[in-house]
PDB file of N, CA and C in Angstrom:
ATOM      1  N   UNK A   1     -15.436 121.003  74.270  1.00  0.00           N
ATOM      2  CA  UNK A   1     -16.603 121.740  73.870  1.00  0.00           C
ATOM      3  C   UNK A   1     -16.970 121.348  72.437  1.00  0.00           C
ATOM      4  N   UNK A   2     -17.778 120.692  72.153  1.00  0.00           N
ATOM      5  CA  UNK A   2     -18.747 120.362  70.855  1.00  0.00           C
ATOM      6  C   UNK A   2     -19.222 121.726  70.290  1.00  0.00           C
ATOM      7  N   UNK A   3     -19.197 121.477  68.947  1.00  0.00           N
ATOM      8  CA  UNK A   3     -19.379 122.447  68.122  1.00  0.00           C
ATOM      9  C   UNK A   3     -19.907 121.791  67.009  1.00  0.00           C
ATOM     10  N   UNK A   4     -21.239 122.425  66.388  1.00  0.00           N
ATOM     11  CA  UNK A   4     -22.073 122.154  64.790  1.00  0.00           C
ATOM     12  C   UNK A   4     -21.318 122.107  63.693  1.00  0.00           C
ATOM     13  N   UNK A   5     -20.843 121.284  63.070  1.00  0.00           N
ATOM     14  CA  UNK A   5     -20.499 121.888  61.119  1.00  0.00           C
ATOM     15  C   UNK A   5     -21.309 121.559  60.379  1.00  0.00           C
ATOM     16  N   UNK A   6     -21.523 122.284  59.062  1.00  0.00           N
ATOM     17  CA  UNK A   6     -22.025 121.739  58.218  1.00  0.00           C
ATOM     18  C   UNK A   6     -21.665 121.080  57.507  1.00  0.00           C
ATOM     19  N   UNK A   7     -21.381 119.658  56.627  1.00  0.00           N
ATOM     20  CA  UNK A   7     -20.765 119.385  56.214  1.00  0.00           C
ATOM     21  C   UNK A   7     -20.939 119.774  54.890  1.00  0.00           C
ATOM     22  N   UNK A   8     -19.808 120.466  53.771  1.00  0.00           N
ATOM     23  CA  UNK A   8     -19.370 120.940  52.744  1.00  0.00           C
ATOM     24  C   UNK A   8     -20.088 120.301  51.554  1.00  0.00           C
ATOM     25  N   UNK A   9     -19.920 118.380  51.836  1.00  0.00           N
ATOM     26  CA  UNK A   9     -19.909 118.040  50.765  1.00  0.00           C
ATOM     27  C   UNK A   9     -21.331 117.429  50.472  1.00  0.00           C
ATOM     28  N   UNK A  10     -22.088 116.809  51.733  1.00  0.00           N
ATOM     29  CA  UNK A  10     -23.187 116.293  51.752  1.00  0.00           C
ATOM     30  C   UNK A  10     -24.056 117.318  52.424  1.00  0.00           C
ATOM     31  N   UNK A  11     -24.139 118.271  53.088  1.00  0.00           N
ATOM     32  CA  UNK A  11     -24.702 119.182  54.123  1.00  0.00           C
ATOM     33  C   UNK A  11     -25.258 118.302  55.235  1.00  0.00           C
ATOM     34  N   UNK A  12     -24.705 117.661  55.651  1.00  0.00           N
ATOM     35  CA  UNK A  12     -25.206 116.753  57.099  1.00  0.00           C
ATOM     36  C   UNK A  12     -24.430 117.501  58.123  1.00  0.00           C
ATOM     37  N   UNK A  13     -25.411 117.736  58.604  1.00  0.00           N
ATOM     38  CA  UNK A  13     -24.931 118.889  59.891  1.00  0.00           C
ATOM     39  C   UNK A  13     -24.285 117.535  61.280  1.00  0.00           C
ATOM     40  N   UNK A  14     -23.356 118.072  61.658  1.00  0.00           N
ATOM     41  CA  UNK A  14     -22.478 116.877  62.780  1.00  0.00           C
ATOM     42  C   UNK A  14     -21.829 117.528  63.761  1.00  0.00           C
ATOM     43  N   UNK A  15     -22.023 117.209  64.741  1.00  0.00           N
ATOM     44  CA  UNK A  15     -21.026 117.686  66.365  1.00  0.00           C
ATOM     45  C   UNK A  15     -19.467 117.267  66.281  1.00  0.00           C
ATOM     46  N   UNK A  16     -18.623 117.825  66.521  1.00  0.00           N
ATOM     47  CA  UNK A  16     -17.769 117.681  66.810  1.00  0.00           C
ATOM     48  C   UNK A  16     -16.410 118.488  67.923  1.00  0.00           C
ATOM     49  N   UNK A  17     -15.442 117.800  68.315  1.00  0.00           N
ATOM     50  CA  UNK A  17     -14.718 118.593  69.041  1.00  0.00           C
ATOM     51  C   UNK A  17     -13.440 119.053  68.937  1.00  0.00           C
ATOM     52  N   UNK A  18     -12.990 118.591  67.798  1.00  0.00           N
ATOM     53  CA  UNK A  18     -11.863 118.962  67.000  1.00  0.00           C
ATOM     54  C   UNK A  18     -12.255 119.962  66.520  1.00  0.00           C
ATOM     55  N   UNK A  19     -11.131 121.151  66.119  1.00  0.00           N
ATOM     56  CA  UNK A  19     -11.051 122.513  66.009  1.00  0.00           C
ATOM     57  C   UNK A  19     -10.616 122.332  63.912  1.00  0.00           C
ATOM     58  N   UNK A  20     -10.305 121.331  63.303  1.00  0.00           N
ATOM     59  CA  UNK A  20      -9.715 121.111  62.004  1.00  0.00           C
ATOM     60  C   UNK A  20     -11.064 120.538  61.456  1.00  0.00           C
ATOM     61  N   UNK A  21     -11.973 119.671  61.878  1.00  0.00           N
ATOM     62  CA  UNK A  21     -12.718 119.024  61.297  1.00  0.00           C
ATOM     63  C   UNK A  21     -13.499 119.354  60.095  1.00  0.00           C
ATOM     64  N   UNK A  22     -13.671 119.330  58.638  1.00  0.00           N
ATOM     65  CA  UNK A  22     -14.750 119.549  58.427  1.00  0.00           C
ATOM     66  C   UNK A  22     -15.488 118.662  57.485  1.00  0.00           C
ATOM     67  N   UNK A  23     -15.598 117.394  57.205  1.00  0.00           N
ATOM     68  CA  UNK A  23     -16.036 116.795  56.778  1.00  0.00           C
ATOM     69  C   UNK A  23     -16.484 115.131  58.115  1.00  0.00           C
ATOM     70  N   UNK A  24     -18.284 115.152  57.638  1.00  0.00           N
ATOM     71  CA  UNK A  24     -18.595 114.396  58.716  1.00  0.00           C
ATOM     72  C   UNK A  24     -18.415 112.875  58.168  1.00  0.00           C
ATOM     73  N   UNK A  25     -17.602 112.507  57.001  1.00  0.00           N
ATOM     74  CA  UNK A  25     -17.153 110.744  56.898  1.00  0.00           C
ATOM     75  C   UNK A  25     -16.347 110.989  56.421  1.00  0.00           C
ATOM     76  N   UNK A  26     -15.531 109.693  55.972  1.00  0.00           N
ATOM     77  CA  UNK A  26     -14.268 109.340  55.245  1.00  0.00           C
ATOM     78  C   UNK A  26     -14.588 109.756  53.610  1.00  0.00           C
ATOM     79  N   UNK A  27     -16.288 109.181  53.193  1.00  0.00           N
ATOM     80  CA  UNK A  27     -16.613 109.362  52.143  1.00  0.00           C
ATOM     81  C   UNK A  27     -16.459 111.070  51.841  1.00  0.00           C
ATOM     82  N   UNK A  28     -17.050 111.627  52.526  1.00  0.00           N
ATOM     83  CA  UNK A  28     -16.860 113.061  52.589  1.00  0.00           C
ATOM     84  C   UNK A  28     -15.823 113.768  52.071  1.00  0.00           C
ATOM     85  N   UNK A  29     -14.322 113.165  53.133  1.00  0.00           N
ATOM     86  CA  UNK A  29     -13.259 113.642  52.869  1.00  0.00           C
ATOM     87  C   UNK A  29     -12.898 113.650  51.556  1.00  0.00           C
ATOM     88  N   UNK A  30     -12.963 112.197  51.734  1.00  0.00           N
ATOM     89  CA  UNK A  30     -12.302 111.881  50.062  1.00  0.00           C
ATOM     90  C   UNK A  30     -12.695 112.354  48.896  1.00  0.00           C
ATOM     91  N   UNK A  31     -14.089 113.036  48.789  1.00  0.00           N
ATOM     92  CA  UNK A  31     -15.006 113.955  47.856  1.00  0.00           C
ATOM     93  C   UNK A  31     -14.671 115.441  47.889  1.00  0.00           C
ATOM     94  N   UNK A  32     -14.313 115.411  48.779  1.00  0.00           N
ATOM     95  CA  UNK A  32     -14.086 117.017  49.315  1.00  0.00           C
ATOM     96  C   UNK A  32     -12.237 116.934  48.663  1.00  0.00           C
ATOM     97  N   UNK A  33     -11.298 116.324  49.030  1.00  0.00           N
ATOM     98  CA  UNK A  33     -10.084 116.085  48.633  1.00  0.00           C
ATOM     99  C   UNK A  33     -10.426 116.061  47.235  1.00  0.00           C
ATOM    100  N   UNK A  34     -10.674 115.115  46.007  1.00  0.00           N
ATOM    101  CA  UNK A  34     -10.871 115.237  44.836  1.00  0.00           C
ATOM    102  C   UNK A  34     -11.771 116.537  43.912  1.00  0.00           C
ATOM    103  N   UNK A  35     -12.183 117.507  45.196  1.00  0.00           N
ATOM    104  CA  UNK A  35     -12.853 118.132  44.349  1.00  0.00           C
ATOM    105  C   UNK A  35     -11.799 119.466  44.466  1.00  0.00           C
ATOM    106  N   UNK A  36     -10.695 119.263  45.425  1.00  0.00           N
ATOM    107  CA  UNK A  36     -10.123 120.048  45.437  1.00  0.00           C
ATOM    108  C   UNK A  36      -8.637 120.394  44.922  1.00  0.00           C
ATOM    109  N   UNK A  37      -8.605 118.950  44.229  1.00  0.00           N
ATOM    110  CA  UNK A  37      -7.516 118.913  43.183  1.00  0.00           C
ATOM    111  C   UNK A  37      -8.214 119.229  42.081  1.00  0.00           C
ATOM    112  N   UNK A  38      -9.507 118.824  41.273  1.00  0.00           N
ATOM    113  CA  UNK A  38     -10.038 119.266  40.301  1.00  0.00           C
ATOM    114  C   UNK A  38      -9.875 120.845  39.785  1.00  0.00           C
ATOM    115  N   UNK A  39     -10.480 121.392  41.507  1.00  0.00           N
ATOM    116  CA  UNK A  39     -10.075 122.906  41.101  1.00  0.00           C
ATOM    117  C   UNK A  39      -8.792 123.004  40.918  1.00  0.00           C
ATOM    118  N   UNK A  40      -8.229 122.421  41.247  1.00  0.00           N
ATOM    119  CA  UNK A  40      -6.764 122.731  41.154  1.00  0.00           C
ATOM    120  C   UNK A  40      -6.090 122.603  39.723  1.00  0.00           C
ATOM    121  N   UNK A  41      -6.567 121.962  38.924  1.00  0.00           N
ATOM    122  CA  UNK A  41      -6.286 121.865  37.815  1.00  0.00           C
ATOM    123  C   UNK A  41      -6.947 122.237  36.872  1.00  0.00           C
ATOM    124  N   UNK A  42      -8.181 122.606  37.141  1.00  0.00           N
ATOM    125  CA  UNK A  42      -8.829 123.814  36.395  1.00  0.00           C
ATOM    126  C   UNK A  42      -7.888 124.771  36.657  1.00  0.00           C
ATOM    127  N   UNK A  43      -7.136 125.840  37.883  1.00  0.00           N
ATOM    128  CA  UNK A  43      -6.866 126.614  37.717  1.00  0.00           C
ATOM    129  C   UNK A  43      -5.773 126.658  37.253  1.00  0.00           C
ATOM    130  N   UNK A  44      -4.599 125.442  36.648  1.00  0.00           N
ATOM    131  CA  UNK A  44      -3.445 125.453  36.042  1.00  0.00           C
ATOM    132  C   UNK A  44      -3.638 124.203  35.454  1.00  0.00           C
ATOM    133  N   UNK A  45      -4.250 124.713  33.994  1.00  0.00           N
ATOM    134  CA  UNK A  45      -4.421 123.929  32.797  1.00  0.00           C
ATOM    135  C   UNK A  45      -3.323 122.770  32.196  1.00  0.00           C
ATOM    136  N   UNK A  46      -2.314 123.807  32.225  1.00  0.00           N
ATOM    137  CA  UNK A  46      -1.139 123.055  31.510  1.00  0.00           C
ATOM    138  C   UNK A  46       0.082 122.322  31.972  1.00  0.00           C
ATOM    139  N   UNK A  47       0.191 122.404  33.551  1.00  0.00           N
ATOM    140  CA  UNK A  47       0.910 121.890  34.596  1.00  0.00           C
ATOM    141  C   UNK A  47       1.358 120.634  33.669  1.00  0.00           C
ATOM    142  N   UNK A  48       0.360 119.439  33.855  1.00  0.00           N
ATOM    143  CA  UNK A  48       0.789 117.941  33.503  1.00  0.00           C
ATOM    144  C   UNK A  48       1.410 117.922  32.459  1.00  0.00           C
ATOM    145  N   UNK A  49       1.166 118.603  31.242  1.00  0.00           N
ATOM    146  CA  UNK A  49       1.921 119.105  29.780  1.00  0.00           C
ATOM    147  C   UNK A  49       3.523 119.507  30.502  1.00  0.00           C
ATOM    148  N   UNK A  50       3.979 120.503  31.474  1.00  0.00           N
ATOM    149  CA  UNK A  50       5.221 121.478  31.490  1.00  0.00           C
ATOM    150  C   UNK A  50       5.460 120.300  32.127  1.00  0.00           C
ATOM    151  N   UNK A  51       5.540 119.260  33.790  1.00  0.00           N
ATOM    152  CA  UNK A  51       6.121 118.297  34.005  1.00  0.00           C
ATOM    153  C   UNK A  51       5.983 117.180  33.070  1.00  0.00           C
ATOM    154  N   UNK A  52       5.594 116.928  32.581  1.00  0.00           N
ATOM    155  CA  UNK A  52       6.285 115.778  31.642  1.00  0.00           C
ATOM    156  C   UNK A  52       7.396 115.818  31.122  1.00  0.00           C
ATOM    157  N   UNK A  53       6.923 117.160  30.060  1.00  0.00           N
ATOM    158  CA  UNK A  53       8.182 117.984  29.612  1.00  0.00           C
ATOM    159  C   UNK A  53       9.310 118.107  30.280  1.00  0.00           C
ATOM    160  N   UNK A  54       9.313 118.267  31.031  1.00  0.00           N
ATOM    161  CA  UNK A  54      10.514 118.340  32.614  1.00  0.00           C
ATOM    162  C   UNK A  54      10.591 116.742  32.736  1.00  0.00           C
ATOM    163  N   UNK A  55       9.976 116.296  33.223  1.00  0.00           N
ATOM    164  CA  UNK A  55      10.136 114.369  33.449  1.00  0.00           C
ATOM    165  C   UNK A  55      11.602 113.726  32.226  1.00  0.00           C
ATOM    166  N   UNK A  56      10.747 114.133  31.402  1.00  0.00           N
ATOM    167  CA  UNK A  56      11.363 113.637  29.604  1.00  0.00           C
ATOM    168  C   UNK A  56      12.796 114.067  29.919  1.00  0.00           C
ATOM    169  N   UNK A  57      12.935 115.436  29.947  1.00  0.00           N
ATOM    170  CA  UNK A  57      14.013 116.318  29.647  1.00  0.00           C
ATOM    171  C   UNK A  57      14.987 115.664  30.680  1.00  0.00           C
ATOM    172  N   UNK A  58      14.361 115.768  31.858  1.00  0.00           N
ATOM    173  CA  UNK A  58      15.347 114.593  33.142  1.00  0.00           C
ATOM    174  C   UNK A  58      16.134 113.508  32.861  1.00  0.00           C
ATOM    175  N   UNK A  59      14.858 112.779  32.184  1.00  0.00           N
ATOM    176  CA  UNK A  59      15.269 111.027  31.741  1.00  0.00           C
ATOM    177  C   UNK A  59      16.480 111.256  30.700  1.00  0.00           C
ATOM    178  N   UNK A  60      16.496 112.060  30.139  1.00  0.00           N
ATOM    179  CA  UNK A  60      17.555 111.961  28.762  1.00  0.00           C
ATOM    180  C   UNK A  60      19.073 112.527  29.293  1.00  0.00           C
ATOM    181  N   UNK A  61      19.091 112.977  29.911  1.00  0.00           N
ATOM    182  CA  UNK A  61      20.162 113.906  31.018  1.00  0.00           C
ATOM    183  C   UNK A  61      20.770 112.482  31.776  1.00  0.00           C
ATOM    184  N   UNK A  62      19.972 111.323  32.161  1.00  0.00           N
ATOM    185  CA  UNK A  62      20.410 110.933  32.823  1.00  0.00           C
ATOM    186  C   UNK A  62      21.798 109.573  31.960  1.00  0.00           C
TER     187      UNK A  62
END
């Protein structure tokens, strides 16, 4: 059974029959994926700062 999405990133509306789908290209995905690490690091600023810190602290241990 085919079903409408909209797509998220371009709004190109597309049929599909997969129940996971929601982006109608590869280009899509991959826009939709990067925009969702972006948020992701908007919402934890300082992450890459605390693993490094952790990385460093590793390397010297070893």
């Amino acid at each position: 059974m085919a079903r409408e999405i909209e797509c998220p990133i371009c709004g190109r509306v597309f049929e599909t029959t997969k129940p996971n789908k929601r982006y109608c290209s590869f280009i899509c995905r991959e826009a939709g994926r990067n925009l969702k690490r972006l948020q992701w690091e908007d919402s934890h600023p300082g992450y890459n700062a605390e693993y490094a810190k952790e990385y460093r602290k590793r390397l010297k241990t070893k």
